[in-house]
C-alpha atoms as a PDB file:
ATOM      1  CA  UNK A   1      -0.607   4.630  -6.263  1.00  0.00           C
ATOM      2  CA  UNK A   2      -0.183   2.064  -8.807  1.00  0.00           C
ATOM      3  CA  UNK A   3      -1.343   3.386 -12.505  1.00  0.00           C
ATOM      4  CA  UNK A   4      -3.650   0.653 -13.799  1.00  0.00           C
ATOM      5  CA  UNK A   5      -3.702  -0.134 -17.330  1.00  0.00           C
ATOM      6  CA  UNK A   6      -7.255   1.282 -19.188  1.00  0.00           C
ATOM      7  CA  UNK A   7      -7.517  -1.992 -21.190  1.00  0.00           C
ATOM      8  CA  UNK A   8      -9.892  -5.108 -19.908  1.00  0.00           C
ATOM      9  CA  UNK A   9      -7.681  -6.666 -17.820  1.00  0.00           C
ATOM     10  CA  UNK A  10      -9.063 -10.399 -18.082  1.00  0.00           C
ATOM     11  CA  UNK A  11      -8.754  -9.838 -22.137  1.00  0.00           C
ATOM     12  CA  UNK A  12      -6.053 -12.575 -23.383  1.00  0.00           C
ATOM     13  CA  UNK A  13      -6.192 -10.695 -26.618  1.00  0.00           C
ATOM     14  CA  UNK A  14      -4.388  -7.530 -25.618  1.00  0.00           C
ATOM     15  CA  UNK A  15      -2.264  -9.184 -22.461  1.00  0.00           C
ATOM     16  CA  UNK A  16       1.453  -9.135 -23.109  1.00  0.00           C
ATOM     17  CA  UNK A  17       1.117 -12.612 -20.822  1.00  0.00           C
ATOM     18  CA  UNK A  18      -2.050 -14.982 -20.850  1.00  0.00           C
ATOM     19  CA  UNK A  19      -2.063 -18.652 -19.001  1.00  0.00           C
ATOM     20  CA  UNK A  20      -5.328 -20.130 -20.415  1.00  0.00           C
ATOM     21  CA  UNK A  21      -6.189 -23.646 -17.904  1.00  0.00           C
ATOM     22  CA  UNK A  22      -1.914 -24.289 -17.882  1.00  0.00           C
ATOM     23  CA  UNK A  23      -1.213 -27.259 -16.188  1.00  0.00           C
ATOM     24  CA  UNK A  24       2.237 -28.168 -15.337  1.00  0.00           C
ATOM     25  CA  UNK A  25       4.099 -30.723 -13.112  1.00  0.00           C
ATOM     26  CA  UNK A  26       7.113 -33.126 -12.662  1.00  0.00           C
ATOM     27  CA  UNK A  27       6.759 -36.478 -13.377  1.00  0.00           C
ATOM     28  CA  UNK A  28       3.289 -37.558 -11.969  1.00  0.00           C
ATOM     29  CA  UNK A  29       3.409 -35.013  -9.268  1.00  0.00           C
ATOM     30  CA  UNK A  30       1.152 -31.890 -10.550  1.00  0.00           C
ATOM     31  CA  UNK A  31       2.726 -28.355  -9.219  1.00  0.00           C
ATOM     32  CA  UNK A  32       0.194 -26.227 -11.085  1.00  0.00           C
ATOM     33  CA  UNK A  33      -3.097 -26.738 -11.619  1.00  0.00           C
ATOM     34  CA  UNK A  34      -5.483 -25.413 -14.424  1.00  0.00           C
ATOM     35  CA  UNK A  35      -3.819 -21.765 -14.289  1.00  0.00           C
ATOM     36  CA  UNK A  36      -5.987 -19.238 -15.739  1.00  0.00           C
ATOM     37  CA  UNK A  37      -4.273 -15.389 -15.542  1.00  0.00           C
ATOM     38  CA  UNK A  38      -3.337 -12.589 -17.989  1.00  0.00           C
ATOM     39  CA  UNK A  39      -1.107  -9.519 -17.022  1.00  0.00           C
ATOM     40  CA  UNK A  40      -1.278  -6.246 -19.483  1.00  0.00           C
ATOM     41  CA  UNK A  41       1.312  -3.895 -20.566  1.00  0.00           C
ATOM     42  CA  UNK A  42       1.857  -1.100 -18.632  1.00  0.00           C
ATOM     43  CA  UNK A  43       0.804  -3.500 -15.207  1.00  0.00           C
ATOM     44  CA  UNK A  44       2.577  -4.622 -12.486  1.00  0.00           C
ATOM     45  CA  UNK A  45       2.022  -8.317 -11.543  1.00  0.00           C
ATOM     46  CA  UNK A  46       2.823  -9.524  -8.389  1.00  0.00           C
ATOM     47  CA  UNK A  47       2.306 -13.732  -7.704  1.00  0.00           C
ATOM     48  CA  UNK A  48       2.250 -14.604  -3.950  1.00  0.00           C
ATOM     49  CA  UNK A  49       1.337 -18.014  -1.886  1.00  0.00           C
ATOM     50  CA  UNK A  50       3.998 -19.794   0.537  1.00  0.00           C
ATOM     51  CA  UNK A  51       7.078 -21.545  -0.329  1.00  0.00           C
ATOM     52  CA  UNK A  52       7.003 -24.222  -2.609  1.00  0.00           C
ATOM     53  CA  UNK A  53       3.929 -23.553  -4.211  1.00  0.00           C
ATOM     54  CA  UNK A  54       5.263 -23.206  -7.383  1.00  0.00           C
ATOM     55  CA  UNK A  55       5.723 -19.457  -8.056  1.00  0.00           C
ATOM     56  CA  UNK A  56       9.325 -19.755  -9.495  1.00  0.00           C
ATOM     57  CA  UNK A  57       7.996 -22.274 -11.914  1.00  0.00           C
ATOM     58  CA  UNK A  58       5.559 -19.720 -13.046  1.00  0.00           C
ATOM     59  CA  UNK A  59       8.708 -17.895 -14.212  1.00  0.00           C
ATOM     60  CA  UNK A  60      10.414 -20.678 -15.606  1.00  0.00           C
ATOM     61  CA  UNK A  61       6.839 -21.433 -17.803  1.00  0.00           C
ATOM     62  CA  UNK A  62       7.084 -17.801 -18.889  1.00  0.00           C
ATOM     63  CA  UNK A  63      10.814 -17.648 -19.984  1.00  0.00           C
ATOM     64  CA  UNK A  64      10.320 -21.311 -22.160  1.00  0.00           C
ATOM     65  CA  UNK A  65      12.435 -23.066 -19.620  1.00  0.00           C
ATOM     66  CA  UNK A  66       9.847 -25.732 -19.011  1.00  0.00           C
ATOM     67  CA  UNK A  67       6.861 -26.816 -21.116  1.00  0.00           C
ATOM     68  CA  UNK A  68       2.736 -26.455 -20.138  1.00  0.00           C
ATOM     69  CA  UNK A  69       1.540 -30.400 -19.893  1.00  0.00           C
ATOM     70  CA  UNK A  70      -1.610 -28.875 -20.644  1.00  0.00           C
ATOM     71  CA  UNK A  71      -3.212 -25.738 -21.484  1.00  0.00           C
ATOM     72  CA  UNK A  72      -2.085 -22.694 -23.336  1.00  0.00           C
ATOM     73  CA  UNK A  73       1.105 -20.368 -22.501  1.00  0.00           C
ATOM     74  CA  UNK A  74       0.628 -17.025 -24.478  1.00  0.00           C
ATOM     75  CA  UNK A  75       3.589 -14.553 -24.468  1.00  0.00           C
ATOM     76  CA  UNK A  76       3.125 -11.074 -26.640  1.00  0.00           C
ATOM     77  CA  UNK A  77       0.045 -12.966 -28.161  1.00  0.00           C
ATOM     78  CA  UNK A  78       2.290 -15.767 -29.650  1.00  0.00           C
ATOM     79  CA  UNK A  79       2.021 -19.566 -28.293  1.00  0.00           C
ATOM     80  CA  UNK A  80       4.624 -20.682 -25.836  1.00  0.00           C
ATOM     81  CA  UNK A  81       6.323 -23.326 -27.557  1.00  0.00           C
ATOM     82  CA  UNK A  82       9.656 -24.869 -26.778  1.00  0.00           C
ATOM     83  CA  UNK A  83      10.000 -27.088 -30.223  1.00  0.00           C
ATOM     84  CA  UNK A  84      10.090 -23.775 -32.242  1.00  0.00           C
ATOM     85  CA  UNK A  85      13.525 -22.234 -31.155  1.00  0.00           C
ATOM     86  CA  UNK A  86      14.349 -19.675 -33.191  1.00  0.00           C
ATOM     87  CA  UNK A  87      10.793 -18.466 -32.102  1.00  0.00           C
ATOM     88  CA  UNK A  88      11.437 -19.298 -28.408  1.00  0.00           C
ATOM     89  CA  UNK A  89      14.602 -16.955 -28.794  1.00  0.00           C
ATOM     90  CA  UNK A  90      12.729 -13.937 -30.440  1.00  0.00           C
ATOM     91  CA  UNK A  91       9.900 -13.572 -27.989  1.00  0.00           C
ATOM     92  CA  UNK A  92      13.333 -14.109 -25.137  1.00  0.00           C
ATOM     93  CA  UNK A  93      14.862 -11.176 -26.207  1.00  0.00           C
ATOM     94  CA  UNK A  94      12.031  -9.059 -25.490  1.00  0.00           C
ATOM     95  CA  UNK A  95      12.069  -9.866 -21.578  1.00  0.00           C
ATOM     96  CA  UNK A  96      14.364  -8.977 -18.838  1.00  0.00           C
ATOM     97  CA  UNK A  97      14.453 -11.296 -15.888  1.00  0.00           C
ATOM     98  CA  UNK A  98      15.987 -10.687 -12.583  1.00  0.00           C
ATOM     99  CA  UNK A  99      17.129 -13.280 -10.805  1.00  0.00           C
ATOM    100  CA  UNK A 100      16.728 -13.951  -6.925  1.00  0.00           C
ATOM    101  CA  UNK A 101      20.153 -12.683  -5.393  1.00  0.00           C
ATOM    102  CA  UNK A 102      21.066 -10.394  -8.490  1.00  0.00           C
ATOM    103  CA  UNK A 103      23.000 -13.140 -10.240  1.00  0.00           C
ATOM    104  CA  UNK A 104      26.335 -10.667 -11.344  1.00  0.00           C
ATOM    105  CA  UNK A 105      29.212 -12.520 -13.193  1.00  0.00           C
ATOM    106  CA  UNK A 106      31.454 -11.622 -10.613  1.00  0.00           C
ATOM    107  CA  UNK A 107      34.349 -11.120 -12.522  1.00  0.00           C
ATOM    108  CA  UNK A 108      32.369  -8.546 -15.177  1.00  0.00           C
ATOM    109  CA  UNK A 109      32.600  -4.799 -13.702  1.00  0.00           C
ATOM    110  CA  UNK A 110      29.141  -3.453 -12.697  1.00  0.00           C
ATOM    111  CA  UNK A 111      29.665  -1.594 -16.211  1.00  0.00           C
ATOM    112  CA  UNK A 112      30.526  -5.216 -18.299  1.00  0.00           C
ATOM    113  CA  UNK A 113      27.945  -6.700 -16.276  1.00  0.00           C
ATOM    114  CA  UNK A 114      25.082  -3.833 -17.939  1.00  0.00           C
ATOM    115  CA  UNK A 115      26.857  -4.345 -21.288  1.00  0.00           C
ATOM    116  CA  UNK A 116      26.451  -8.451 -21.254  1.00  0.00           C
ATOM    117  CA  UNK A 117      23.212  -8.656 -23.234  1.00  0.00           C
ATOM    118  CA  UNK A 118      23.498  -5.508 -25.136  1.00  0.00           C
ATOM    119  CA  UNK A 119      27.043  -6.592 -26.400  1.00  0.00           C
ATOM    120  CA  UNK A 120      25.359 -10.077 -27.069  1.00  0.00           C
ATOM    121  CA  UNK A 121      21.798  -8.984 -28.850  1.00  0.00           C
ATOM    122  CA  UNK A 122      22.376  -5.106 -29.797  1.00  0.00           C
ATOM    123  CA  UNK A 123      25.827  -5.017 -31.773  1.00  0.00           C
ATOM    124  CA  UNK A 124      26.399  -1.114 -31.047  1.00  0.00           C
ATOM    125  CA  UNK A 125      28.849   1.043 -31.834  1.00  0.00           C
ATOM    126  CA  UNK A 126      31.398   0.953 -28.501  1.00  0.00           C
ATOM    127  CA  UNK A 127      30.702   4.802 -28.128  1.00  0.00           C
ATOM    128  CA  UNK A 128      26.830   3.823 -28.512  1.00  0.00           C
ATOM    129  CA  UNK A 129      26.923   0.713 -26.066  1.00  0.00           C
ATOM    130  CA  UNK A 130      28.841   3.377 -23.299  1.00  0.00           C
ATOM    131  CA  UNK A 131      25.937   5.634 -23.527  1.00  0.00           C
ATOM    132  CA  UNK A 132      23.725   3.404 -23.347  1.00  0.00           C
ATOM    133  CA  UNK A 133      25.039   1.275 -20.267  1.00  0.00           C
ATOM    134  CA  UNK A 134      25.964   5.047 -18.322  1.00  0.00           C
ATOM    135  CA  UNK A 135      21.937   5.908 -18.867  1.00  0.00           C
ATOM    136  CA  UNK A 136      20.793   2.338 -17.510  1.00  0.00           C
ATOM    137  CA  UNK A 137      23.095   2.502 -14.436  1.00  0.00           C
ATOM    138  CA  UNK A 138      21.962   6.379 -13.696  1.00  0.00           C
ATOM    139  CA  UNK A 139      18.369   4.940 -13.834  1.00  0.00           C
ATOM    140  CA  UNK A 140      19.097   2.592 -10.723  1.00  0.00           C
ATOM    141  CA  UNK A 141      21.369   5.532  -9.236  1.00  0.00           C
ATOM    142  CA  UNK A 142      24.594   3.594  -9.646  1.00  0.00           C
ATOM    143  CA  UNK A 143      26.863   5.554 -12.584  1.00  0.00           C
ATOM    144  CA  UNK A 144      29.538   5.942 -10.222  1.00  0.00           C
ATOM    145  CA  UNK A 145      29.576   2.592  -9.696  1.00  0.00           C
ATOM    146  CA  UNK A 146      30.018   1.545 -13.181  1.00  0.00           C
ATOM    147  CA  UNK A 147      33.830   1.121 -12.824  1.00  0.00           C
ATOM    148  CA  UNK A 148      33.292  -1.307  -9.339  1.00  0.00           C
ATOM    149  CA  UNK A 149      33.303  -4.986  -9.533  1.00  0.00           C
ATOM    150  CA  UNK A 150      30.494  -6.750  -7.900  1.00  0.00           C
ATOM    151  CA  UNK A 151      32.626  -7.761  -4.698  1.00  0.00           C
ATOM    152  CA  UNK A 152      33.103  -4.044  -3.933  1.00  0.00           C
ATOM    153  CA  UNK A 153      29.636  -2.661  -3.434  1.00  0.00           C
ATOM    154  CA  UNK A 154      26.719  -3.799  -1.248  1.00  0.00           C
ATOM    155  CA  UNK A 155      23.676  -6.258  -1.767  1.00  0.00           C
ATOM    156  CA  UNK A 156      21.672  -3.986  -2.235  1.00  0.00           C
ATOM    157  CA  UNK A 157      23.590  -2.019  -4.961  1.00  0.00           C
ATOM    158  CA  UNK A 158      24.471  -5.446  -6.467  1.00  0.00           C
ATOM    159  CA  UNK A 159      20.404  -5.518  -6.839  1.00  0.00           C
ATOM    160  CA  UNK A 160      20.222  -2.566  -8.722  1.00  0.00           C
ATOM    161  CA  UNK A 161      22.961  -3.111 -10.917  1.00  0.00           C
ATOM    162  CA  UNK A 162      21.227  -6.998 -11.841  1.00  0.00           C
ATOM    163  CA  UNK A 163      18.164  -4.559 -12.262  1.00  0.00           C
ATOM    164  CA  UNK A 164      19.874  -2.145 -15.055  1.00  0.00           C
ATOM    165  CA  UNK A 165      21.066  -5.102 -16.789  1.00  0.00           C
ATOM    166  CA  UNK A 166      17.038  -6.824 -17.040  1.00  0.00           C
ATOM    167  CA  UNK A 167      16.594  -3.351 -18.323  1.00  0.00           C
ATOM    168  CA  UNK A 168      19.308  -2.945 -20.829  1.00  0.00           C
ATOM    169  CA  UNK A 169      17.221  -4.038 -23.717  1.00  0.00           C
ATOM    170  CA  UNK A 170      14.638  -2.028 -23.082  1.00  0.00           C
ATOM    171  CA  UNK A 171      12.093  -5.020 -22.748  1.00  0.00           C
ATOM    172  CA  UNK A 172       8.512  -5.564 -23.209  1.00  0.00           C
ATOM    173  CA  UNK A 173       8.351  -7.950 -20.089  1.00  0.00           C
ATOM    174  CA  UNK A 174      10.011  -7.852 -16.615  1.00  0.00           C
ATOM    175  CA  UNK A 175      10.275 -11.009 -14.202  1.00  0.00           C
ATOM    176  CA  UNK A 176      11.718 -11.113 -11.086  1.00  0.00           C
ATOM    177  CA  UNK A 177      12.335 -13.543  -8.945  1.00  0.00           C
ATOM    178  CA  UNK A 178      12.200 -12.762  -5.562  1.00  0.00           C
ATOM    179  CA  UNK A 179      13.432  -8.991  -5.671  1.00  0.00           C
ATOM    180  CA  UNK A 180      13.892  -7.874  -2.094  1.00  0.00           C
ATOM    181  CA  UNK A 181      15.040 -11.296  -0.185  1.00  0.00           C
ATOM    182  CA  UNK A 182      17.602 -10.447   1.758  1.00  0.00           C
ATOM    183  CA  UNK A 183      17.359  -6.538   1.736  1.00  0.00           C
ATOM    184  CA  UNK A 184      17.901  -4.200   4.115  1.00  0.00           C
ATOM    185  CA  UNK A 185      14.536  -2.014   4.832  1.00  0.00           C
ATOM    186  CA  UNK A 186      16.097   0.803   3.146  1.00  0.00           C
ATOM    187  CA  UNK A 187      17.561  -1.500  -0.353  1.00  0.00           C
ATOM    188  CA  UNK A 188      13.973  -2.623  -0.359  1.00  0.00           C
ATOM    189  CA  UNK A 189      12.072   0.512  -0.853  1.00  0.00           C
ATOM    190  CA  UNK A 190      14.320   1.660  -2.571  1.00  0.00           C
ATOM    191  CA  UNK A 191      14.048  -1.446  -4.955  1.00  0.00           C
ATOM    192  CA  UNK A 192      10.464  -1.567  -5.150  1.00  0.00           C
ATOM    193  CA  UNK A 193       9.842   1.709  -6.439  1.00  0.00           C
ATOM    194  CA  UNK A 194      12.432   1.402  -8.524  1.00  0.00           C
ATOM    195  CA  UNK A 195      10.594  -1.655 -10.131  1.00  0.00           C
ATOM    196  CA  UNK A 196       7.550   0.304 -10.725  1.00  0.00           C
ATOM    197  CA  UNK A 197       9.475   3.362 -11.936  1.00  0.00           C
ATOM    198  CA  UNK A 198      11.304   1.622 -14.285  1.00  0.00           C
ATOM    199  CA  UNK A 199       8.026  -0.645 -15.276  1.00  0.00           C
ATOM    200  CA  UNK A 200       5.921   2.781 -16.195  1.00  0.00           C
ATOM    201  CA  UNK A 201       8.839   4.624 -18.001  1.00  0.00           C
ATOM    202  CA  UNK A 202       9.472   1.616 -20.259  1.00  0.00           C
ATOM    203  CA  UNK A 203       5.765   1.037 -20.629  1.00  0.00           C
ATOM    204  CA  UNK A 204       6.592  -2.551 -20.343  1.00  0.00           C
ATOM    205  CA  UNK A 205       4.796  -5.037 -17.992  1.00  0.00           C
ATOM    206  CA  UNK A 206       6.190  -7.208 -14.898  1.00  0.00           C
ATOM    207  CA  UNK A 207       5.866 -10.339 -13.360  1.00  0.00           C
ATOM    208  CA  UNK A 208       7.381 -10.347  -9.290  1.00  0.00           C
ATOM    209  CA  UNK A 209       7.367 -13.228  -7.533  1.00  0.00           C
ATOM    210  CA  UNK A 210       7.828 -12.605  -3.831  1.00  0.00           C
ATOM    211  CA  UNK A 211       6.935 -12.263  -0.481  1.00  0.00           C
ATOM    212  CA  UNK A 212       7.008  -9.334   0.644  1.00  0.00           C
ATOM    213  CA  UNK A 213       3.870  -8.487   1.312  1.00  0.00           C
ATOM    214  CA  UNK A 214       3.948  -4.641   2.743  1.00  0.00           C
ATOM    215  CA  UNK A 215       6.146  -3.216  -0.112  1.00  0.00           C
ATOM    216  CA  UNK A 216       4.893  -5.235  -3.062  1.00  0.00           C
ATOM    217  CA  UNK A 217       1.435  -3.880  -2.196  1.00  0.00           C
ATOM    218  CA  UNK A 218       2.413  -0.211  -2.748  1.00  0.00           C
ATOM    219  CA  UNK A 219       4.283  -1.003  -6.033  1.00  0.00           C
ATOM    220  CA  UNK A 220       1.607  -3.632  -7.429  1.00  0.00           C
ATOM    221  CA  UNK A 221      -1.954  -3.393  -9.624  1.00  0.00           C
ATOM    222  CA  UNK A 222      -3.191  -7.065  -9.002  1.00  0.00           C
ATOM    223  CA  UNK A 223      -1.468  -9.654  -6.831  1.00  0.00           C
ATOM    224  CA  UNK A 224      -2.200 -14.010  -7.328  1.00  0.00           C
ATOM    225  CA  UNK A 225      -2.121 -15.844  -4.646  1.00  0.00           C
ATOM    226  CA  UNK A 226      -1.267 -19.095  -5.148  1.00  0.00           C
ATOM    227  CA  UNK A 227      -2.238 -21.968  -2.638  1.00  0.00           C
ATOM    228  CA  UNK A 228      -1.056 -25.420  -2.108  1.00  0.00           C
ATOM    229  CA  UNK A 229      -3.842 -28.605  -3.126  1.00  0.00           C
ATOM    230  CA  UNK A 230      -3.468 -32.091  -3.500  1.00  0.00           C
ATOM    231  CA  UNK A 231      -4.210 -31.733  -7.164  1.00  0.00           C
ATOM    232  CA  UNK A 232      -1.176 -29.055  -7.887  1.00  0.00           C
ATOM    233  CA  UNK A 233      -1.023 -24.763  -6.721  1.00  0.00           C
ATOM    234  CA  UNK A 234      -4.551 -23.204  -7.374  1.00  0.00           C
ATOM    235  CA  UNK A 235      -4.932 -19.676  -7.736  1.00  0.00           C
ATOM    236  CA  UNK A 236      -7.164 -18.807  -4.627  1.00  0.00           C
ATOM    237  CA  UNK A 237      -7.130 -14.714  -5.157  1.00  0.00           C
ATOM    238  CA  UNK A 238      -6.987 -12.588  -8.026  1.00  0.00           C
ATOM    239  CA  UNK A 239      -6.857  -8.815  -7.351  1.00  0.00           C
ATOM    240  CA  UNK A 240      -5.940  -5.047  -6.585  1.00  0.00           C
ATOM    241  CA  UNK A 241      -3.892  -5.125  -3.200  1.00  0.00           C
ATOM    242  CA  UNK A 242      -7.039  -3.660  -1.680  1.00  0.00           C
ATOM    243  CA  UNK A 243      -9.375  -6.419  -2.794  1.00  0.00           C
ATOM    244  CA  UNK A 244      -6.877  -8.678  -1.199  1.00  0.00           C
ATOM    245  CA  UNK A 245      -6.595  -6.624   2.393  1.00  0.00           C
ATOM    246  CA  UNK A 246     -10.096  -6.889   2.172  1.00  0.00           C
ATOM    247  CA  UNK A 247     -11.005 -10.604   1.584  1.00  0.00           C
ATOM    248  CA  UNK A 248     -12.352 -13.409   3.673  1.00  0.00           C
ATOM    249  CA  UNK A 249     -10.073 -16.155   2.001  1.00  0.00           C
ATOM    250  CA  UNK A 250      -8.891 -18.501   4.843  1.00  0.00           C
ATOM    251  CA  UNK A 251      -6.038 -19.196   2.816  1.00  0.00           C
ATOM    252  CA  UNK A 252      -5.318 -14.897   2.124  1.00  0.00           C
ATOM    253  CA  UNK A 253      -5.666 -14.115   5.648  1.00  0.00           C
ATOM    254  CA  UNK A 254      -3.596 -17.165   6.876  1.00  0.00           C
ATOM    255  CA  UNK A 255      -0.815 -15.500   4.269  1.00  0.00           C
ATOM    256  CA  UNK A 256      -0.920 -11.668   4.453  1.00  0.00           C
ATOM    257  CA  UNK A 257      -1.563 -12.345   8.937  1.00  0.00           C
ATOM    258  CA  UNK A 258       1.075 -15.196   8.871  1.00  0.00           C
ATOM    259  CA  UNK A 259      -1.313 -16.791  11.238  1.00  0.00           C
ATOM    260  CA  UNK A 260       0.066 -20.223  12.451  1.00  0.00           C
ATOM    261  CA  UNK A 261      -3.516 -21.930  12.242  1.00  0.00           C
ATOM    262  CA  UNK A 262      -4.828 -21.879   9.041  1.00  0.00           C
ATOM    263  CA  UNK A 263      -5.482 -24.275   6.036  1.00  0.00           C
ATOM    264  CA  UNK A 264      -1.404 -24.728   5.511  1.00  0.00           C
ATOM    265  CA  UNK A 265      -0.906 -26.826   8.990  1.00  0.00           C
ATOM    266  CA  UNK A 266       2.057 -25.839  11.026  1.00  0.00           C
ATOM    267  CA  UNK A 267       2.914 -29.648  11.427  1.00  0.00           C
ATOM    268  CA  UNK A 268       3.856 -32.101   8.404  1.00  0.00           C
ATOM    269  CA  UNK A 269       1.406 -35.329   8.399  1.00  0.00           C
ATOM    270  CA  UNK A 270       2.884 -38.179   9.983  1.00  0.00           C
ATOM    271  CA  UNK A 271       1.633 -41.717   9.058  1.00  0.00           C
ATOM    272  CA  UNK A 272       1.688 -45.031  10.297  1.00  0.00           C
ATOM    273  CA  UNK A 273       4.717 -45.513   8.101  1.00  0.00           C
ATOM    274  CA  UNK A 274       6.588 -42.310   9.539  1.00  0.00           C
ATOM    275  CA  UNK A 275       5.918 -43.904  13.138  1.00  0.00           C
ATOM    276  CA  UNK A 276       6.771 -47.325  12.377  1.00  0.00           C
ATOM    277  CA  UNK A 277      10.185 -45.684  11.062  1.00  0.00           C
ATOM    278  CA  UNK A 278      10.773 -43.764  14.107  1.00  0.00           C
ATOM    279  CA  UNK A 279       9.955 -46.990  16.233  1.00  0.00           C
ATOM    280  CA  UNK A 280      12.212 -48.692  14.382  1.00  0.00           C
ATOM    281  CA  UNK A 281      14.923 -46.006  14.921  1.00  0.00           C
ATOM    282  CA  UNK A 282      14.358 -45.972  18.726  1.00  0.00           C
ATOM    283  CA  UNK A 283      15.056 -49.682  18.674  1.00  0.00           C
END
């Protein structure tokens, strides 16, 4: 089971992450809407809804890619903000991100890949930086990989190599983006409890973004669920995978059943305008 962290976990003040009402959107279209959520060190995150609702852009707010409209970003207690760069870099090299797909430089070794950030951000010793990369490639279980390039192992290994290389800087805070798309059943339990492994022995917390509903819930603390509105993604759930199994949320159910009737229709709208272009297309 996950191990819940002891402190409050709705208190901003000790949450390595805190949204406070964050608003955020492109142009006039809003894609999140008055976002109120803080995850704790130690806990395990996970942000669900269906595609498009914005959950990538969550990680994009955290990592200082993109800039709050409104509201209050909070990472390690400090302010979010993009203008202060030198800042913006500092809190950055305290997280480890893992992006959807693994992401390798495919001409970097699964060794050189490990060694990227460490070589860029640690300046080691070379005897040091070995040691170090070797013990963050046994963590994942991939050592004997180290001298492979990323066209000679699996997707799955590739995975877990893009995982010791989040890792390598032993950070505070873990995002990933969409961990176990495209996994085998056996890559992905193997990922996901290597995510909360890895999460409890650095004492660090993580953000996942997915949709995978089955293994995320035996790795997780609290899931978000996310749900589309006119006004911009609301957050519709807040809670321990239990509490979620267990509510009455038309939206939840519609998600975790992947019922086909539900408050997301199955069909797009189509208005007079869409039919008047098809009519005109027919003629």
């Amino acid at each position: 089971m996950p191990a819940t962290s002891a402190m409050s976990l709705s208190d901003p003040d000790s949450a390595c992450l805190s949204f406070d009402r964050v608003r955020f959107g492109y142009g006039p279209r809003t894609i999140i809407q008055d976002l109120s959520l803080t995850v704790q060190k130690g806990e395990v995150m996970a942000i669900m809804g269906g595609s498009g609702v914005g959950k990538t852009t969550l990680l994009r707010l955290i990592a200082g890619l993109v800039q709050p409209a409104s509201g209050e970003l909070r990472v390690f207690g400090q302010p979010l903000l993009g203008d202060q760069i030198q800042d913006l870099y500092a809190i950055r090299r305290r997280m480890g991100l893992l992006f959807q797909f693994g992401a390798l430089f495919t001409d970097l070794s699964c060794f050189e890949n490990v060694a990227f950030p460490l070589r860029e951000h640690a300046k080691l010793p070379e005897s040091l930086l070995q040691d170090v990369v070797l013990l963050k490639l046994e963590a994942v279980g991939l050592r004997g990989a180290a001298h492979l390039m990323p066209s000679e192992i699996s997707g799955g290994m590739a995975r877990r190599v893009a995982l010791a290389r989040a890792i390598a800087l032993d950070p505070e805070l873990i995002l990933y983006d969409e961990p176990f798309a495209g996994l085998d059943p056996i890559s992905l339990g193997v990922t996901a409890r290597l995510i909360r492994r890895l999460n409890d022995a650095l004492g660090a917390a993580s953000v996942i973004v997915t949709h995978d509903v089955e293994e995320t819930f035996e790795i997780a603390d609290r899931v978000a669920v996310l749900a589309p509105s006119e006004e911009g993604a609301r957050l519709v759930a807040l809670g321990t995978p239990q509490e979620l199994l267990d509510s009455s949320d038309p939206y939840v159910r519609q998600f975790l059943e992947g019922r086909e009737e539900g408050p997301v229709q199955f069909h797009y709208p189509a208005d007079s305008l869409a039919r008047g272009f098809l009519g005109g297309q027919r003629r």
